[in-house]
ModelCIF file with pLDDT and N, C-alpha, C, O atoms, coordinates in Angstrom:
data_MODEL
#
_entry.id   MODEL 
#
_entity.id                         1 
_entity.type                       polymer 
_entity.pdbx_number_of_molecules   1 
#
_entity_poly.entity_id                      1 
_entity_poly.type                           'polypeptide(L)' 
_entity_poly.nstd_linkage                   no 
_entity_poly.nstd_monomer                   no 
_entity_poly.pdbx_seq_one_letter_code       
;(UNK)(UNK)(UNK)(UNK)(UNK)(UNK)(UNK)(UNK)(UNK)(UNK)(UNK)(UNK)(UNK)(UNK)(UNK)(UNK)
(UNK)(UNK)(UNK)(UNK)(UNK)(UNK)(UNK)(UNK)(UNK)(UNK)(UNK)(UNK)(UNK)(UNK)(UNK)(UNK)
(UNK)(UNK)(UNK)(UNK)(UNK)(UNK)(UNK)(UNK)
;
_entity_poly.pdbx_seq_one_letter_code_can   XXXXXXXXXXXXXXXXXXXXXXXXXXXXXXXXXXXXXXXX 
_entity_poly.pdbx_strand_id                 A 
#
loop_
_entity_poly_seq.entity_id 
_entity_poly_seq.num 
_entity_poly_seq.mon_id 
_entity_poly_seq.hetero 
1 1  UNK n 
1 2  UNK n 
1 3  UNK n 
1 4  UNK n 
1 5  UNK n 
1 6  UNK n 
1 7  UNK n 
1 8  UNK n 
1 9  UNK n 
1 10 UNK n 
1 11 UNK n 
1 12 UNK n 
1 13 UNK n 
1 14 UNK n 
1 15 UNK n 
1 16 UNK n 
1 17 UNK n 
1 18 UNK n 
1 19 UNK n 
1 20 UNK n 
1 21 UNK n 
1 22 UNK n 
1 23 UNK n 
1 24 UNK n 
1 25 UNK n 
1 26 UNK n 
1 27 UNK n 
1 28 UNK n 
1 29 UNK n 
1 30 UNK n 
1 31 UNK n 
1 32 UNK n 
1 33 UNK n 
1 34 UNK n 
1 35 UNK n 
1 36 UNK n 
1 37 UNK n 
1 38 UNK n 
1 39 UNK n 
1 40 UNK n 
#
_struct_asym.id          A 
_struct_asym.entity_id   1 
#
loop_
_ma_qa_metric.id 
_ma_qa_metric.mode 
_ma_qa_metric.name 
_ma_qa_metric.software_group_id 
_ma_qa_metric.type 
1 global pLDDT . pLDDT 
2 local  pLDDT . pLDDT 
#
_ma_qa_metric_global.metric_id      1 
_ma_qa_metric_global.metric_value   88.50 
_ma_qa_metric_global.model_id       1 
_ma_qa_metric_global.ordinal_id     1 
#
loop_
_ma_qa_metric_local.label_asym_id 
_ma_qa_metric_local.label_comp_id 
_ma_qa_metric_local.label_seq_id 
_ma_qa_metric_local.metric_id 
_ma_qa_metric_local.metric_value 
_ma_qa_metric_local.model_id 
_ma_qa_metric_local.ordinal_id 
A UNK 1  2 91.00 1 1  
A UNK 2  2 93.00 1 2  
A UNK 3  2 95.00 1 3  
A UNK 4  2 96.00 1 4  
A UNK 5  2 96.00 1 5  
A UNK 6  2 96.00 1 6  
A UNK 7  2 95.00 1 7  
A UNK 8  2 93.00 1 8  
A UNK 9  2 92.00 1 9  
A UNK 10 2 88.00 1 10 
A UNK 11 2 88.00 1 11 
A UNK 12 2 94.00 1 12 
A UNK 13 2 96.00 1 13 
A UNK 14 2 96.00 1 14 
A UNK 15 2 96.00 1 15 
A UNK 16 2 96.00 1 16 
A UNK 17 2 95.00 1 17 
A UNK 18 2 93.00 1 18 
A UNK 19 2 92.00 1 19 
A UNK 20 2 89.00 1 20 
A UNK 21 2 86.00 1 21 
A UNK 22 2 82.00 1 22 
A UNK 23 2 69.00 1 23 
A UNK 24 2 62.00 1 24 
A UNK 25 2 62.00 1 25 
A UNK 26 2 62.00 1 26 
A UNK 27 2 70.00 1 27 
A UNK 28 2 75.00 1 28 
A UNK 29 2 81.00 1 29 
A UNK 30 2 87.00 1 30 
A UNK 31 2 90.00 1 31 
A UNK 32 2 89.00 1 32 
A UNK 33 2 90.00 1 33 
A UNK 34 2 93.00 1 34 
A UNK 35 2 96.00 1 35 
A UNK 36 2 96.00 1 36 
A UNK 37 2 96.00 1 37 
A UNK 38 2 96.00 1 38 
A UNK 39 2 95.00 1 39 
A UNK 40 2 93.00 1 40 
#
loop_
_atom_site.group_PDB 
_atom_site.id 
_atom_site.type_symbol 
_atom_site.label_atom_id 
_atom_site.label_alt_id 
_atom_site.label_comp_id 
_atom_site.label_asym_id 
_atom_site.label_entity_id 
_atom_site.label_seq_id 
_atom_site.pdbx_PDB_ins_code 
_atom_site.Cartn_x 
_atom_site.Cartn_y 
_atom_site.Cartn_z 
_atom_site.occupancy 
_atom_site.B_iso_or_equiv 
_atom_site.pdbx_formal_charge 
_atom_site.auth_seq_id 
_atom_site.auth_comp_id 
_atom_site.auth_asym_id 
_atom_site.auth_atom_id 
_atom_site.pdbx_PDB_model_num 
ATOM 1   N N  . UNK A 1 1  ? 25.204 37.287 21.005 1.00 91.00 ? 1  UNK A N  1 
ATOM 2   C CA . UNK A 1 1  ? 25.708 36.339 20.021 1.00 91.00 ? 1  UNK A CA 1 
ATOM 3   C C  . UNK A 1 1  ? 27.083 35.881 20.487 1.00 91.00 ? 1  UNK A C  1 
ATOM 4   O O  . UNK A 1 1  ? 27.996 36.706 20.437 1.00 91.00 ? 1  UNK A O  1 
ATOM 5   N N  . UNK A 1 2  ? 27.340 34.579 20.961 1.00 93.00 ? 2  UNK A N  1 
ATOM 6   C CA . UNK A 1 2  ? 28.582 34.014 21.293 1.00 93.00 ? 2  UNK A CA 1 
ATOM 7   C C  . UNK A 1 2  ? 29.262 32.770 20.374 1.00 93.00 ? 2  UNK A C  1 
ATOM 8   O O  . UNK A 1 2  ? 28.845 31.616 20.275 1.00 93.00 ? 2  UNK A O  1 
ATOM 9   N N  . UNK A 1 3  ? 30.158 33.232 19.889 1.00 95.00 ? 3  UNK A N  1 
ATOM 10  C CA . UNK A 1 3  ? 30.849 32.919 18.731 1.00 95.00 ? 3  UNK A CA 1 
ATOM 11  C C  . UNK A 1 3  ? 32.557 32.432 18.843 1.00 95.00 ? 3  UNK A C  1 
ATOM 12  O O  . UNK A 1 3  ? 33.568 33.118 18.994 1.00 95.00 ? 3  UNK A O  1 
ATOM 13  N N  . UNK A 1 4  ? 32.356 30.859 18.688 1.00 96.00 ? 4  UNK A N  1 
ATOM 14  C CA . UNK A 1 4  ? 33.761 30.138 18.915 1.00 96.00 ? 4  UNK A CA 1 
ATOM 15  C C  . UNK A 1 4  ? 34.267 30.035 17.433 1.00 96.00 ? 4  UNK A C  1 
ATOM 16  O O  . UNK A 1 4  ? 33.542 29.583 16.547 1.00 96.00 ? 4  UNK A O  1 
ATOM 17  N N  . UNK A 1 5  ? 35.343 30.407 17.241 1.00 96.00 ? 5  UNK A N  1 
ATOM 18  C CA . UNK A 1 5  ? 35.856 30.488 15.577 1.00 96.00 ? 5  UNK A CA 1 
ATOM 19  C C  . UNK A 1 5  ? 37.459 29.898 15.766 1.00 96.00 ? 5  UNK A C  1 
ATOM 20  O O  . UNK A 1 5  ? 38.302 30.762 16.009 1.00 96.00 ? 5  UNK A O  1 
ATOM 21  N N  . UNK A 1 6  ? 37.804 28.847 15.692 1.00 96.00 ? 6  UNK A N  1 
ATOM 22  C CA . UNK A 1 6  ? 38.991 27.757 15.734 1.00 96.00 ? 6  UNK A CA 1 
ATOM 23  C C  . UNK A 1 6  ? 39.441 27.432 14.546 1.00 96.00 ? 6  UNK A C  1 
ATOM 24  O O  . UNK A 1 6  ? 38.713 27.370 13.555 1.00 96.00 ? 6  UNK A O  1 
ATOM 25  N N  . UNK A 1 7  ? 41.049 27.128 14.544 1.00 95.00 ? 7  UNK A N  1 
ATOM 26  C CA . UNK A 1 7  ? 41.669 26.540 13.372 1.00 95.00 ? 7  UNK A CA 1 
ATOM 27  C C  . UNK A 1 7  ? 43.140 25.978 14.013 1.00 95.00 ? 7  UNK A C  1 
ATOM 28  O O  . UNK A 1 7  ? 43.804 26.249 15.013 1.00 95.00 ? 7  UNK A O  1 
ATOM 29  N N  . UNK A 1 8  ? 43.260 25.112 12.954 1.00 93.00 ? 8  UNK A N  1 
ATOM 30  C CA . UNK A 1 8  ? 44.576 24.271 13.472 1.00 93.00 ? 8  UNK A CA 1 
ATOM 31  C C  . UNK A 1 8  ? 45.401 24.744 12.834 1.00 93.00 ? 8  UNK A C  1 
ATOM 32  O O  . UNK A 1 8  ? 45.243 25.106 11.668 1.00 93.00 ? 8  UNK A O  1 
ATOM 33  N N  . UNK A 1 9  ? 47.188 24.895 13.948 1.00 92.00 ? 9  UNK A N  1 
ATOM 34  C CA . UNK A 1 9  ? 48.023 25.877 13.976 1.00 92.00 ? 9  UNK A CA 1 
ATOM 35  C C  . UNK A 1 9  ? 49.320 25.453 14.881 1.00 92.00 ? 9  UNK A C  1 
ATOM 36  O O  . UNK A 1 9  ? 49.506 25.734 16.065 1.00 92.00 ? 9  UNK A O  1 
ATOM 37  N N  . UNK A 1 10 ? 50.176 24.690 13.996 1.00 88.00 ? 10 UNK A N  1 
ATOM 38  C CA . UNK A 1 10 ? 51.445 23.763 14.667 1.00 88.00 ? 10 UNK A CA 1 
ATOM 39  C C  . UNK A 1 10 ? 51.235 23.224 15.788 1.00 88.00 ? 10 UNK A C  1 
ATOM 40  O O  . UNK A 1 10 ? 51.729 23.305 16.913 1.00 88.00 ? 10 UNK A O  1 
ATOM 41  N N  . UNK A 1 11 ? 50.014 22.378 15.054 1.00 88.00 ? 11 UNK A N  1 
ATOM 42  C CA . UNK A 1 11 ? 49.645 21.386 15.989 1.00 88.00 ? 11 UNK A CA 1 
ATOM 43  C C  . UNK A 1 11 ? 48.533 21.253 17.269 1.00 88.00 ? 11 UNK A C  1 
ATOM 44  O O  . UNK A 1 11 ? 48.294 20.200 17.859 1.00 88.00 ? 11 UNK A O  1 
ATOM 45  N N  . UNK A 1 12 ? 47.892 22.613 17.568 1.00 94.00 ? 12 UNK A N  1 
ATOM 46  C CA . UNK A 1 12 ? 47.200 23.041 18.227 1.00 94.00 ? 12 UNK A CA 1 
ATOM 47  C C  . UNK A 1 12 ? 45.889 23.814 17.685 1.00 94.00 ? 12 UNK A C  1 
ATOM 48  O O  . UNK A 1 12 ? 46.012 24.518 16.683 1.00 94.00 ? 12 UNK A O  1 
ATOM 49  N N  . UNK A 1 13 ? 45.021 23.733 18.131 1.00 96.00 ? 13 UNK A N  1 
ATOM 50  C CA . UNK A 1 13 ? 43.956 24.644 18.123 1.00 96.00 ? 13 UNK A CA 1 
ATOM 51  C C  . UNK A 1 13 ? 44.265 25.977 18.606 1.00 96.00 ? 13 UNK A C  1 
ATOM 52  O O  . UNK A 1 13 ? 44.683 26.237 19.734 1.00 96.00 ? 13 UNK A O  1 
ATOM 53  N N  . UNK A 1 14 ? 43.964 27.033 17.413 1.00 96.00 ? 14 UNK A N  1 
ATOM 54  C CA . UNK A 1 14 ? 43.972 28.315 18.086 1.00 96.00 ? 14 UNK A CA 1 
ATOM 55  C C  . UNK A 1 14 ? 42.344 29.444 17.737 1.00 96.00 ? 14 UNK A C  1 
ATOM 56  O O  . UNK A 1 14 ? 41.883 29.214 16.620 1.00 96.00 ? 14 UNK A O  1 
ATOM 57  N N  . UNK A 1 15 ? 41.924 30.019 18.170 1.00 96.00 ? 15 UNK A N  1 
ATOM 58  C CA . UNK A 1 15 ? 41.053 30.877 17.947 1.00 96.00 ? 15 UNK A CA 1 
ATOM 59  C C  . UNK A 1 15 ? 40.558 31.891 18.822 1.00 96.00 ? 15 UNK A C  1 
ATOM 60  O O  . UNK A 1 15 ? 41.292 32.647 19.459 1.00 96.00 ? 15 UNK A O  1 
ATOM 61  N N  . UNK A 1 16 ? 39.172 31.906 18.853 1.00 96.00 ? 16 UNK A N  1 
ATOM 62  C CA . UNK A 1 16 ? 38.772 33.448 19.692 1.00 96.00 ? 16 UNK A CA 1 
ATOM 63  C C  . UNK A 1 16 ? 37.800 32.672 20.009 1.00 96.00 ? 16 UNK A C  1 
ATOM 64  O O  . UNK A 1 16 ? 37.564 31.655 19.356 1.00 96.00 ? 16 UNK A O  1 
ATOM 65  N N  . UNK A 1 17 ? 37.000 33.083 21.193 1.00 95.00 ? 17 UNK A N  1 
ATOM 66  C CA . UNK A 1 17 ? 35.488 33.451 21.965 1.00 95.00 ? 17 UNK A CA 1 
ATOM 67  C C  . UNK A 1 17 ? 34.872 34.515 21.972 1.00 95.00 ? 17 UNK A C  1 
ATOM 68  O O  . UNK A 1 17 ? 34.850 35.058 23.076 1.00 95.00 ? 17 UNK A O  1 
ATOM 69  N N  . UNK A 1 18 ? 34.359 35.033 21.168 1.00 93.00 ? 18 UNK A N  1 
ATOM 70  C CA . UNK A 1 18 ? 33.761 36.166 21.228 1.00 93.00 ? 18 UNK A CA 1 
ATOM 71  C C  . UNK A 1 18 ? 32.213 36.881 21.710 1.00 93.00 ? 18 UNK A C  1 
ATOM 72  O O  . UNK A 1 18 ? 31.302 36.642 20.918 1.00 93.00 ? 18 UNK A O  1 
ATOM 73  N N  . UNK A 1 19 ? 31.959 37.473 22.561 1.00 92.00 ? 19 UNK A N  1 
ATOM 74  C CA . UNK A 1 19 ? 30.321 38.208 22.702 1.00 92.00 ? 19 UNK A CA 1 
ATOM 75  C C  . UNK A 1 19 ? 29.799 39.254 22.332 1.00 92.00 ? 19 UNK A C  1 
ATOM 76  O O  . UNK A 1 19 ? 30.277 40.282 22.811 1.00 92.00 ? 19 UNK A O  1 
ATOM 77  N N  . UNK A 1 20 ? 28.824 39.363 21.510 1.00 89.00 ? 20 UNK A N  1 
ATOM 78  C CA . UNK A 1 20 ? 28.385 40.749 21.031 1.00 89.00 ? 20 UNK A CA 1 
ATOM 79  C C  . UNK A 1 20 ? 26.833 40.705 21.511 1.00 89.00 ? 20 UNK A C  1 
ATOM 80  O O  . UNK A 1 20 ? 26.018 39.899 21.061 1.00 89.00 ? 20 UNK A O  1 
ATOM 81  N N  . UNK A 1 21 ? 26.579 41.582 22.383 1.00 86.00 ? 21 UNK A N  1 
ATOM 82  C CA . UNK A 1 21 ? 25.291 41.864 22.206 1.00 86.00 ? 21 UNK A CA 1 
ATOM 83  C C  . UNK A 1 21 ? 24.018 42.580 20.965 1.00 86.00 ? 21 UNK A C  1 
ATOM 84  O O  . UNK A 1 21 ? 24.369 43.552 20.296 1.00 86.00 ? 21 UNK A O  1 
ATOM 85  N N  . UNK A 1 22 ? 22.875 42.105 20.818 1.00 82.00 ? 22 UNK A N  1 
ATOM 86  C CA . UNK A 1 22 ? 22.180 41.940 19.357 1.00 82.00 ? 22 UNK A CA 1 
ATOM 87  C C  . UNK A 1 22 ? 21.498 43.020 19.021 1.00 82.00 ? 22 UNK A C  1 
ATOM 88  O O  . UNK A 1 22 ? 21.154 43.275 17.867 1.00 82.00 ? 22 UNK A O  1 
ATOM 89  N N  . UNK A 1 23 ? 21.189 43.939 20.328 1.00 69.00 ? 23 UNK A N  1 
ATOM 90  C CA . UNK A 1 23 ? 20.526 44.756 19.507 1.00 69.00 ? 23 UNK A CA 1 
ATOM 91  C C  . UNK A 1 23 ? 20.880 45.916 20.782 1.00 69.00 ? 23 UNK A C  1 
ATOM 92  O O  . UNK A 1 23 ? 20.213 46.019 21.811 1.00 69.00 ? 23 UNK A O  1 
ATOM 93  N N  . UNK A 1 24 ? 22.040 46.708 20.448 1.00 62.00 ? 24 UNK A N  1 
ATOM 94  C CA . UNK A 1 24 ? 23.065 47.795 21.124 1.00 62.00 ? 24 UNK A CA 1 
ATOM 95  C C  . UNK A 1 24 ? 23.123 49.051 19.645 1.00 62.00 ? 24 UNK A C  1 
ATOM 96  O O  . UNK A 1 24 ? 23.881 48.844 18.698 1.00 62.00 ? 24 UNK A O  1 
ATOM 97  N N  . UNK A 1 25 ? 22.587 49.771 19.679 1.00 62.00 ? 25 UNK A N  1 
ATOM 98  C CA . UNK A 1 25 ? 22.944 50.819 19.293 1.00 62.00 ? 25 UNK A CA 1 
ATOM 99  C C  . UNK A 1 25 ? 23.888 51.584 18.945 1.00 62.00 ? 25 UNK A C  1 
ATOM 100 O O  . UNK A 1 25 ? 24.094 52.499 19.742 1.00 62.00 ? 25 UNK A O  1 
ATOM 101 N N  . UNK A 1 26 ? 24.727 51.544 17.793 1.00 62.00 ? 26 UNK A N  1 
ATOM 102 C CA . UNK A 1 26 ? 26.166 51.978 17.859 1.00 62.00 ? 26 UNK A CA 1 
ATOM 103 C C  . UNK A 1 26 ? 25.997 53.429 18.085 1.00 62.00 ? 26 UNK A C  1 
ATOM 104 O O  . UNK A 1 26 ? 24.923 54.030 18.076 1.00 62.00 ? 26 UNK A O  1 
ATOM 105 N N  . UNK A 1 27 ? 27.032 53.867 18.265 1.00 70.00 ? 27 UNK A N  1 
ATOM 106 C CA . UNK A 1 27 ? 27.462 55.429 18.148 1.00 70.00 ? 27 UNK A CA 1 
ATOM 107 C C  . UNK A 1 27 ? 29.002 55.555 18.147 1.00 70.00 ? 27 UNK A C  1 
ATOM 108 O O  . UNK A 1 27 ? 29.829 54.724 18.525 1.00 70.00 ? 27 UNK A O  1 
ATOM 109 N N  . UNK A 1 28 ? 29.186 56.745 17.652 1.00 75.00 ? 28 UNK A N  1 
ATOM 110 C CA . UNK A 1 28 ? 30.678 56.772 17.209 1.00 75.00 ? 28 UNK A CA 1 
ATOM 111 C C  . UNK A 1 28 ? 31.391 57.296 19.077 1.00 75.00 ? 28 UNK A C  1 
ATOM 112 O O  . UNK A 1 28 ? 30.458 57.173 19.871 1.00 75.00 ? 28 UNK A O  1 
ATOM 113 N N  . UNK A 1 29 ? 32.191 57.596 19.518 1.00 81.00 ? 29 UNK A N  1 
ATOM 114 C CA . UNK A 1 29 ? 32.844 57.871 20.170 1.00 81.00 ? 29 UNK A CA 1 
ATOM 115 C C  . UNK A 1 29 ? 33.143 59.150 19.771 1.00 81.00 ? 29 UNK A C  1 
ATOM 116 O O  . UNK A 1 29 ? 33.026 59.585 18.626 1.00 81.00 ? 29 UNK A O  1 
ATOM 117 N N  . UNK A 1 30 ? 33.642 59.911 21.012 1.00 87.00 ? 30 UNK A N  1 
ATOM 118 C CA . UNK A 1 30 ? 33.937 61.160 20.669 1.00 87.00 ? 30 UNK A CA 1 
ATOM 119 C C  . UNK A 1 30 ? 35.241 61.621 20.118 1.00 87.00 ? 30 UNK A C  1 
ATOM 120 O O  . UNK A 1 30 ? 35.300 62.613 19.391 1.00 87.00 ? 30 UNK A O  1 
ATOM 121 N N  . UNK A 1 31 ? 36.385 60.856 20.479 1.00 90.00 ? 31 UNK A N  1 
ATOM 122 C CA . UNK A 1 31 ? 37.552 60.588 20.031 1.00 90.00 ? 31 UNK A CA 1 
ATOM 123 C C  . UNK A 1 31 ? 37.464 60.349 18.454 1.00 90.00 ? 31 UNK A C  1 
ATOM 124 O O  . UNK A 1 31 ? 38.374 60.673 17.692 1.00 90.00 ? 31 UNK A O  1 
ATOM 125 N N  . UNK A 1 32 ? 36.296 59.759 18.052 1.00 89.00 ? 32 UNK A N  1 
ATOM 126 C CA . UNK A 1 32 ? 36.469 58.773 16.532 1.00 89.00 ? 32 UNK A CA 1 
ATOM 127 C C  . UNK A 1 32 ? 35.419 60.409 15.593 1.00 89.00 ? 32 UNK A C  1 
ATOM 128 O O  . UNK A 1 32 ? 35.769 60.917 14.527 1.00 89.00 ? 32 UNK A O  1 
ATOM 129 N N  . UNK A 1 33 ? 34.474 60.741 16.241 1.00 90.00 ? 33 UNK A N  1 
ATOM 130 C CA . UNK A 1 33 ? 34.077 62.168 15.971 1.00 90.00 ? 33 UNK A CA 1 
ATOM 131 C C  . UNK A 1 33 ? 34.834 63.202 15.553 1.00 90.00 ? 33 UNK A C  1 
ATOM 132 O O  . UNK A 1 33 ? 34.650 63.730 14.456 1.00 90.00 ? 33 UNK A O  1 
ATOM 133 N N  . UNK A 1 34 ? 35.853 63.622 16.481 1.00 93.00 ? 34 UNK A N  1 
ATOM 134 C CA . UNK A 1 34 ? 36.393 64.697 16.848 1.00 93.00 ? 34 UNK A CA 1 
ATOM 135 C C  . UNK A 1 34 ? 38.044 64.046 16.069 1.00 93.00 ? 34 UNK A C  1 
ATOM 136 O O  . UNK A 1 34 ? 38.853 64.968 16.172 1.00 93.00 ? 34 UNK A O  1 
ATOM 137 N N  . UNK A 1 35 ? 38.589 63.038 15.501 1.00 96.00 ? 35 UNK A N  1 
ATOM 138 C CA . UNK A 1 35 ? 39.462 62.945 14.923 1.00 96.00 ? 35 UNK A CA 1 
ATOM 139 C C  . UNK A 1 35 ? 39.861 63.638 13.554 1.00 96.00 ? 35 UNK A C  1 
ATOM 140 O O  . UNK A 1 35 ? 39.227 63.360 12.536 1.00 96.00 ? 35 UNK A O  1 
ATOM 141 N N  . UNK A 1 36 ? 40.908 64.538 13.529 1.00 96.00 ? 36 UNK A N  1 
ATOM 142 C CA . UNK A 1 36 ? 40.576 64.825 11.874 1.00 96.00 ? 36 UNK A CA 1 
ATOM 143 C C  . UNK A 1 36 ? 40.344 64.851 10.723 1.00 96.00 ? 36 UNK A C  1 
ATOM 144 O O  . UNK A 1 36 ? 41.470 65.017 10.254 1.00 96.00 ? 36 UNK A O  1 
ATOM 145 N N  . UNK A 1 37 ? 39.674 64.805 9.910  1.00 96.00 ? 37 UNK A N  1 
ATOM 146 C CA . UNK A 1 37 ? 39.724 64.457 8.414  1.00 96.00 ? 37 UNK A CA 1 
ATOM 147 C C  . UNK A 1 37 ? 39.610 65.234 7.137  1.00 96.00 ? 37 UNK A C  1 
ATOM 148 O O  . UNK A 1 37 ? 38.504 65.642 6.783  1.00 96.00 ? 37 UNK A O  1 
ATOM 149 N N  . UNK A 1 38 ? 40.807 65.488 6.343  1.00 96.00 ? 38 UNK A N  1 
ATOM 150 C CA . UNK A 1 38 ? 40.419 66.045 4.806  1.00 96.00 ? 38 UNK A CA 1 
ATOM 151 C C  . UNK A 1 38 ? 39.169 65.559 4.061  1.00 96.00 ? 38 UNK A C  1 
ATOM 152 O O  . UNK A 1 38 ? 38.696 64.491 3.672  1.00 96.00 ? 38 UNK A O  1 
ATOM 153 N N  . UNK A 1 39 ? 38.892 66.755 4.055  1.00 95.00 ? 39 UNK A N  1 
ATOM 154 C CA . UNK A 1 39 ? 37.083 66.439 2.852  1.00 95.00 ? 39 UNK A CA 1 
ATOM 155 C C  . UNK A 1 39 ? 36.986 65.050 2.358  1.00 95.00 ? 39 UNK A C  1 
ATOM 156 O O  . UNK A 1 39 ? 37.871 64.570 1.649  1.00 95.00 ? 39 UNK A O  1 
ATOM 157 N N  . UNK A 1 40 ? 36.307 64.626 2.587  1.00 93.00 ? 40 UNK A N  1 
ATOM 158 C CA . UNK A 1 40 ? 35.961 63.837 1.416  1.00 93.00 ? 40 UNK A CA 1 
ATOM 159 C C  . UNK A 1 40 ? 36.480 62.142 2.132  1.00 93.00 ? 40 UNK A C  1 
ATOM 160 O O  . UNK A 1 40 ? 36.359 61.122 1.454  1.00 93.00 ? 40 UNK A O  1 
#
């Protein structure tokens, strides 16, 4: 999915290009796993 998202901004166009592929499987990272958290 490639995605141009623009807006005007003192006078210029500014935005992003973005690519996401559609069907990728998330998973957390081990860093984002293993980070700490109080219950709840």
């Amino acid at each position: 999915h490639i995605v141009l998202q623009l807006k005007r901004e003192a006078g210029q166009l500014t935005g992003f290009l973005s690519a996401i592929p559609l069907d990728t499987r998330t998973e957390q990272s081990s860093i984002t796993k293993q980070f700490p958290r109080q219950n709840g």
